[in-house]
Protein backbone atom coordinates (compact mmCIF):
# COMPACT_ATOMS: atom_id res chain seq x y z
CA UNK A 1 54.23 69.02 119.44
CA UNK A 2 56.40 68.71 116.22
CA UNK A 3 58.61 72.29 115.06
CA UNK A 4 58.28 72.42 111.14
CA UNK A 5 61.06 71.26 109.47
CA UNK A 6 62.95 70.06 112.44
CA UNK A 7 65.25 66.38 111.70
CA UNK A 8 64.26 63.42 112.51
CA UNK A 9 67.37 62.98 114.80
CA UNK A 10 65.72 65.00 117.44
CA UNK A 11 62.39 64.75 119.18
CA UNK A 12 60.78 67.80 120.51
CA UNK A 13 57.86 67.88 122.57
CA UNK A 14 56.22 69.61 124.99
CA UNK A 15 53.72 68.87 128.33
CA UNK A 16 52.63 70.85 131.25
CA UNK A 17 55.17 73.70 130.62
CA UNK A 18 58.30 71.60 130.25
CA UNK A 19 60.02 71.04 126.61
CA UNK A 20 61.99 68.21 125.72
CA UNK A 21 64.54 67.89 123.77
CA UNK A 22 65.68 64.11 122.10
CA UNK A 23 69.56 64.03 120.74
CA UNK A 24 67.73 60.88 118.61
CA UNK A 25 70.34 59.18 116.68
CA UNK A 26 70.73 56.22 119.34
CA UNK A 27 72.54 53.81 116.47
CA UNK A 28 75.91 56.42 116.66
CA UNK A 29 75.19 57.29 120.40
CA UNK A 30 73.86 60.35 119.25
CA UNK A 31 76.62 61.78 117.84
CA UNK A 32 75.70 65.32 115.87
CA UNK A 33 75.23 66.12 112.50
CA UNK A 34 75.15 69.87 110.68
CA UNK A 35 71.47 69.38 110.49
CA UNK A 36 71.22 68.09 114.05
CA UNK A 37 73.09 71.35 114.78
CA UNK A 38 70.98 73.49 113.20
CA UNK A 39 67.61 71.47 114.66
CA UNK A 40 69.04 72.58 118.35
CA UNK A 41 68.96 76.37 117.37
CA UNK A 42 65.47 76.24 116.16
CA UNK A 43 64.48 74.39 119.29
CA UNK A 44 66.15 77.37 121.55
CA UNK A 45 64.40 79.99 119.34
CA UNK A 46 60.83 78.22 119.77
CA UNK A 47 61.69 77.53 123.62
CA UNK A 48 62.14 81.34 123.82
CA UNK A 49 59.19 82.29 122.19
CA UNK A 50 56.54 79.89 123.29
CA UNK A 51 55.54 81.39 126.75
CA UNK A 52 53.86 78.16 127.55
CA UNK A 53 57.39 76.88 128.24
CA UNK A 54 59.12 77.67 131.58
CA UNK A 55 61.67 75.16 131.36
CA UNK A 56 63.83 72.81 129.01
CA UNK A 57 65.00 68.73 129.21
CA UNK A 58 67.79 67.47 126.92
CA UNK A 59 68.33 64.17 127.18
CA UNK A 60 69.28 61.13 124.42
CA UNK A 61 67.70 58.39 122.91
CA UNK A 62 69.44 54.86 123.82
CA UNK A 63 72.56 54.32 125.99
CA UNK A 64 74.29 57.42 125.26
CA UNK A 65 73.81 60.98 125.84
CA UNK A 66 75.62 62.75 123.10
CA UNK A 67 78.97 61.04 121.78
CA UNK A 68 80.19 64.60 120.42
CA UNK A 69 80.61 65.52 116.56
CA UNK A 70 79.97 62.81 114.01
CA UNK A 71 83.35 61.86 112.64
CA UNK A 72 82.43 60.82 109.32
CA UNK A 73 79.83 63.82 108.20
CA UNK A 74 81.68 66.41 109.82
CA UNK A 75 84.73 66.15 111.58
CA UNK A 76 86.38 63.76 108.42
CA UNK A 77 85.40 67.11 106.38
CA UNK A 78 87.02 69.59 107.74
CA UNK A 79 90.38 67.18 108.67
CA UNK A 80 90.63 66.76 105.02
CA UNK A 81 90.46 70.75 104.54
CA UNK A 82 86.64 70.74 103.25
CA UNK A 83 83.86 72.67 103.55
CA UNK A 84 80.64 71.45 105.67
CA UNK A 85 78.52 73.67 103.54
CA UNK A 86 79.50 76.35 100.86
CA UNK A 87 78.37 79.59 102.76
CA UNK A 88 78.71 82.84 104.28
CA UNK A 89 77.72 81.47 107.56
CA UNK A 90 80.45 78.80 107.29
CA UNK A 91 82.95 81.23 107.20
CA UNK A 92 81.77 83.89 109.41
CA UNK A 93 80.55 82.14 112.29
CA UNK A 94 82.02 80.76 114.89
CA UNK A 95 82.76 76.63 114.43
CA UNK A 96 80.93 76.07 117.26
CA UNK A 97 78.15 78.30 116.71
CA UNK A 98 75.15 76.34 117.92
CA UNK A 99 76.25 76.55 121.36
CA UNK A 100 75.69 79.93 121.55
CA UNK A 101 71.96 79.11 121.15
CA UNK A 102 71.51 77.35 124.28
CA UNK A 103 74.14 79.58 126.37
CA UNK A 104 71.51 82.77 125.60
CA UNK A 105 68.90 81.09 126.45
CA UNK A 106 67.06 82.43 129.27
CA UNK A 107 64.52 79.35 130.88
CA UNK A 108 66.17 77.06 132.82
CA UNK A 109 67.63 73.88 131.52
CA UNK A 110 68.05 70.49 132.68
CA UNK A 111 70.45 67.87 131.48
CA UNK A 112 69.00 64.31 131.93
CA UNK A 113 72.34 62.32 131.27
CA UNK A 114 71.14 58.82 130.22
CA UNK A 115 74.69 57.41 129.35
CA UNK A 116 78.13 58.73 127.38
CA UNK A 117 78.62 62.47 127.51
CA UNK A 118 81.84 63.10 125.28
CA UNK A 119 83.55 65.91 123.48
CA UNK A 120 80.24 68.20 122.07
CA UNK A 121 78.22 65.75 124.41
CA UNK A 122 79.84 67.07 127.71
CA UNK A 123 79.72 70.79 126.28
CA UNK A 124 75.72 70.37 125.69
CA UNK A 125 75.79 68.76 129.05
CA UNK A 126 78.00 71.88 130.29
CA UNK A 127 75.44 74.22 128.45
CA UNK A 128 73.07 73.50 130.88
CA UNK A 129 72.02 74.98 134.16
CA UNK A 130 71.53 71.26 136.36
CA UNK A 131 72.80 68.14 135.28
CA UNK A 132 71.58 64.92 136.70
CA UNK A 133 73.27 61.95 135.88
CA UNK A 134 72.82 58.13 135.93
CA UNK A 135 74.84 56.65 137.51
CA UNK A 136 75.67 54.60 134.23
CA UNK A 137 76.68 57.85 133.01
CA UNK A 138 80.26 58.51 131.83
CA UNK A 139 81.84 62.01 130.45
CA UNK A 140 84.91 63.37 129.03
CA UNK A 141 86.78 65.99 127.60
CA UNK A 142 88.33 63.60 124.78
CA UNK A 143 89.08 66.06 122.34
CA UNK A 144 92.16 65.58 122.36
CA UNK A 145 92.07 62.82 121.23
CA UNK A 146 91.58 63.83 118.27
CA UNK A 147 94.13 66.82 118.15
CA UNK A 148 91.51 69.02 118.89
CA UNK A 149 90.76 71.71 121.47
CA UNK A 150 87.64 71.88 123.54
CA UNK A 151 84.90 73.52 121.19
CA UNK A 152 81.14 74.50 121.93
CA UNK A 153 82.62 76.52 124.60
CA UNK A 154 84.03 73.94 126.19
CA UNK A 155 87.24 76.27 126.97
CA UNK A 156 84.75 78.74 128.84
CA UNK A 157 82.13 76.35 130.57
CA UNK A 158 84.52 73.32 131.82
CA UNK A 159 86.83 76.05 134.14
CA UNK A 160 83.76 77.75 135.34
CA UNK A 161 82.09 74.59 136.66
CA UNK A 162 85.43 72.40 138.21
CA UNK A 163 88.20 74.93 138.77
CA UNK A 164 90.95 75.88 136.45
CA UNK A 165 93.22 72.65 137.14
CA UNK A 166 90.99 70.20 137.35
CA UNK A 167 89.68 71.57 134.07
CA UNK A 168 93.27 71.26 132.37
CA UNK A 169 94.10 68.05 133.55
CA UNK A 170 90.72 66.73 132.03
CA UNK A 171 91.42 68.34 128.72
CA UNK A 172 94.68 67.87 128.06
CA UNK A 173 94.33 63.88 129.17
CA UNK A 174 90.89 63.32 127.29
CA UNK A 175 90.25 60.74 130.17
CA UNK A 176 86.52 59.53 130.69
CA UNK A 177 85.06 59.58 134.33
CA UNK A 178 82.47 58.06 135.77
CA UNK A 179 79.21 59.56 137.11
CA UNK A 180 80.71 58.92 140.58
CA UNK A 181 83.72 61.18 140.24
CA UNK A 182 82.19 63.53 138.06
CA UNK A 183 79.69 64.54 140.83
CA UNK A 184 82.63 64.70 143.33
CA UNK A 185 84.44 67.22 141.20
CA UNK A 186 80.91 69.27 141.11
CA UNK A 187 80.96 68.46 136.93
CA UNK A 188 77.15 67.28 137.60
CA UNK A 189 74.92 68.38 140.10
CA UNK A 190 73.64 65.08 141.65
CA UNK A 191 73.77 61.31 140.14
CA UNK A 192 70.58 59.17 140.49
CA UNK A 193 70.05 54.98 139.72
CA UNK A 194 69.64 54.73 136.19
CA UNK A 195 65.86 53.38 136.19
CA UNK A 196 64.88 56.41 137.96
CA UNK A 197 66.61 59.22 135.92
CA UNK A 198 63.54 60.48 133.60
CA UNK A 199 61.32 60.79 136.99
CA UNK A 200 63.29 62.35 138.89
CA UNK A 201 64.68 64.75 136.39
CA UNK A 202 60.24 64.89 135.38
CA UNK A 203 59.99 65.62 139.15
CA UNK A 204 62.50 68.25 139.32
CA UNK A 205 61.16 69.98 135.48
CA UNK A 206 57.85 70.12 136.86
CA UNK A 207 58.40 71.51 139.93
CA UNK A 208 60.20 74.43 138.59
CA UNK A 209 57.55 75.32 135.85
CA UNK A 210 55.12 75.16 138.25
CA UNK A 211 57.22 78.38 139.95
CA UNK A 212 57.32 82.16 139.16
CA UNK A 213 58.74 82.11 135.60
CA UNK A 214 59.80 85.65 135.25
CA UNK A 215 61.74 85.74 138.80
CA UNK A 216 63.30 82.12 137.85
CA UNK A 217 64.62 83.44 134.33
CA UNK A 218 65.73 86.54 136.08
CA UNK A 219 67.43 84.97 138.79
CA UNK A 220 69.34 82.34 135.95
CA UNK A 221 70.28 85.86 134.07
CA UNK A 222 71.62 87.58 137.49
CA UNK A 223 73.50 84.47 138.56
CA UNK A 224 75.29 84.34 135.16
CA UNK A 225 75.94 87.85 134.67
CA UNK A 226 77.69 87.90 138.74
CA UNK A 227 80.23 85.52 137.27
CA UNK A 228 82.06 88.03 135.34
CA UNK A 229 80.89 91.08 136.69
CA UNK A 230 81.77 93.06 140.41
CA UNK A 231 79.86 92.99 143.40
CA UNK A 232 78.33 96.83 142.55
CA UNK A 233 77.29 96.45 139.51
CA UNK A 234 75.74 93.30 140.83
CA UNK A 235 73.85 94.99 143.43
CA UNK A 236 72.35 97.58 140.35
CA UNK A 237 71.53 94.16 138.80
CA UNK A 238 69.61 92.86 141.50
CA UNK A 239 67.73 95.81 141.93
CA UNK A 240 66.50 96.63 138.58
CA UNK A 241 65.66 92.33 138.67
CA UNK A 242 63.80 92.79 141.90
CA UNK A 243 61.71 95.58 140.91
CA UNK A 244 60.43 93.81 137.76
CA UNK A 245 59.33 90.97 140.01
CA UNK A 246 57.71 93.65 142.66
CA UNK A 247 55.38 94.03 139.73
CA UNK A 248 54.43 90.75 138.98
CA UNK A 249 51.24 88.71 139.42
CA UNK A 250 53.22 85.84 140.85
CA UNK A 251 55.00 88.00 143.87
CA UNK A 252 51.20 89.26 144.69
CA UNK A 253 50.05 85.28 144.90
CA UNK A 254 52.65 85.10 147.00
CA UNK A 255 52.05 87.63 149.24
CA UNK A 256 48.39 86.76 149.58
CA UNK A 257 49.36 82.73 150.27
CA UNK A 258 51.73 83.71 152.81
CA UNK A 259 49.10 86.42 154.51
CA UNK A 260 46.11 83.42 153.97
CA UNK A 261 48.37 80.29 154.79
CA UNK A 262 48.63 78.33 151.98
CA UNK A 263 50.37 77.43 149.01
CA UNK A 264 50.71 80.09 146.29
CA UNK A 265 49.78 79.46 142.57
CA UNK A 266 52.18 80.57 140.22
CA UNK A 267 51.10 81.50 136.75
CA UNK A 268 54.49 83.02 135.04
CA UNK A 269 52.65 87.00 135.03
């Protein structure tokens, strides 16, 4: 499946209810461009409105994951006080804008990192809900580096995943781990051999669109709101979640399975 439009520097494509998603500039270690930028919000608005998709795989092409902004069509623009593009978006919107496109989306994701994961790299990585690593992997908060903050959220999503100190000392050092350490500090959820990355991140994508789609995206949207909220307003949360899924097809499968012994067959109603 191709999305109209959508750059050549990412490959979309969907199978058996799970979307993937290319970063597909493996000559600059898939470092992003505007129009790469923009690509990855049309990408979140068709993964949100194609019901045939329960969950989505970003990955890169080559021996990196995502190597951050490019320098030389963005970041070399706005050092030298430029404009990336002469519009109200530009100047209304947030720099790192994009992000927001993949932090509202509501279908789980899954980070497949193939290789480097730096800067805008580790906040895509960050952006999603699992991260599996190779263990040829290797991520960092190098922004600054460059005399730069953390940006695509990276301020927000780095203290919420490894703890507030471990989160500073990362940032303000812009040193690179390996996948070793970063699973240690909890920064990715497990780290795999390298040769066996796509199946078992494959294994793990297809097991959970083969699931109950509308409890899944519920339980993603509870999880994240609990985060910031308090326990009461959790509990009003759950309920008004549960009783949605009370209603659905998939809960009665499962119900029936249980009552008749076998495996239930979801079908995301």
């Amino acid at each position: 499946m191709a999305l109209a439009n959508l750059t050549e520097e990412l490959i979309y494509s969907v199978r058996d209810g799970v979307a993937t998603l290319i970063f597909n500039r493996p000559d600059k270690m898939n470092a992003c461009t505007t129009t790469m930028y923009d690509g990855i919000c049309q990408v979140a608005d068709e993964v949100t409105a194609d019901d045939n998709v329960k969950v989505l795989v970003i990955t890169g092409a080559g021996r990196a994951f995502c190597a951050g902004t490019d320098v030389e069509s963005r970041l070399a623009t706005r050092v030298g006080g430029g404009r990336l593009e002469k519009s109200r978006r530009e100047m209304i919107q947030p720099v790192g804008y994009f992000g927001s496109a993949l932090h509202r989306l509501g279908k789980p994701t899954i980070a497949a990192i193939n290789g480097v994961a730096v800067g805008a790299g580790l906040s895509w990585a960050l952006l999603c809900d699992i991260r599996i690593a190779s263990d040829k992997a290797r991520l960092g908060a190098v922004w600054v580096n460059m005399g730069l903050i953390p940006d695509v959220g990276g301020t927000y999503l780095l203290p919420r995943t490894i703890g507030l100190d471990k989160a500073i000392e990362l940032a303000i050092t812009g040193d690179i781990i390996d996948a070793k350490e970063a699973e240690r500090i909890g920064l990715v959820t497990k780290v795999v051999p390298h040769d066996d990355l796509v199946q078992v991140t494959n294994e793990l994508a297809s097991r959970i669109a083969r699931g109950p789609s509308v409890a899944i995206e519920l339980i993603k949207r509870g999880i994240y709101r609990a985060i910031g909220g308090d326990y009461d307003a959790q509990l009003d949360f759950e309920s008004y979640a549960q009783n949605l899924c009370f209603q659905t097809e998939d809960c009665k499968e499962a119900v029936n399975a249980f009552k008749e012994k076998r495996q239930p067959h979801f079908q995301g109603k």
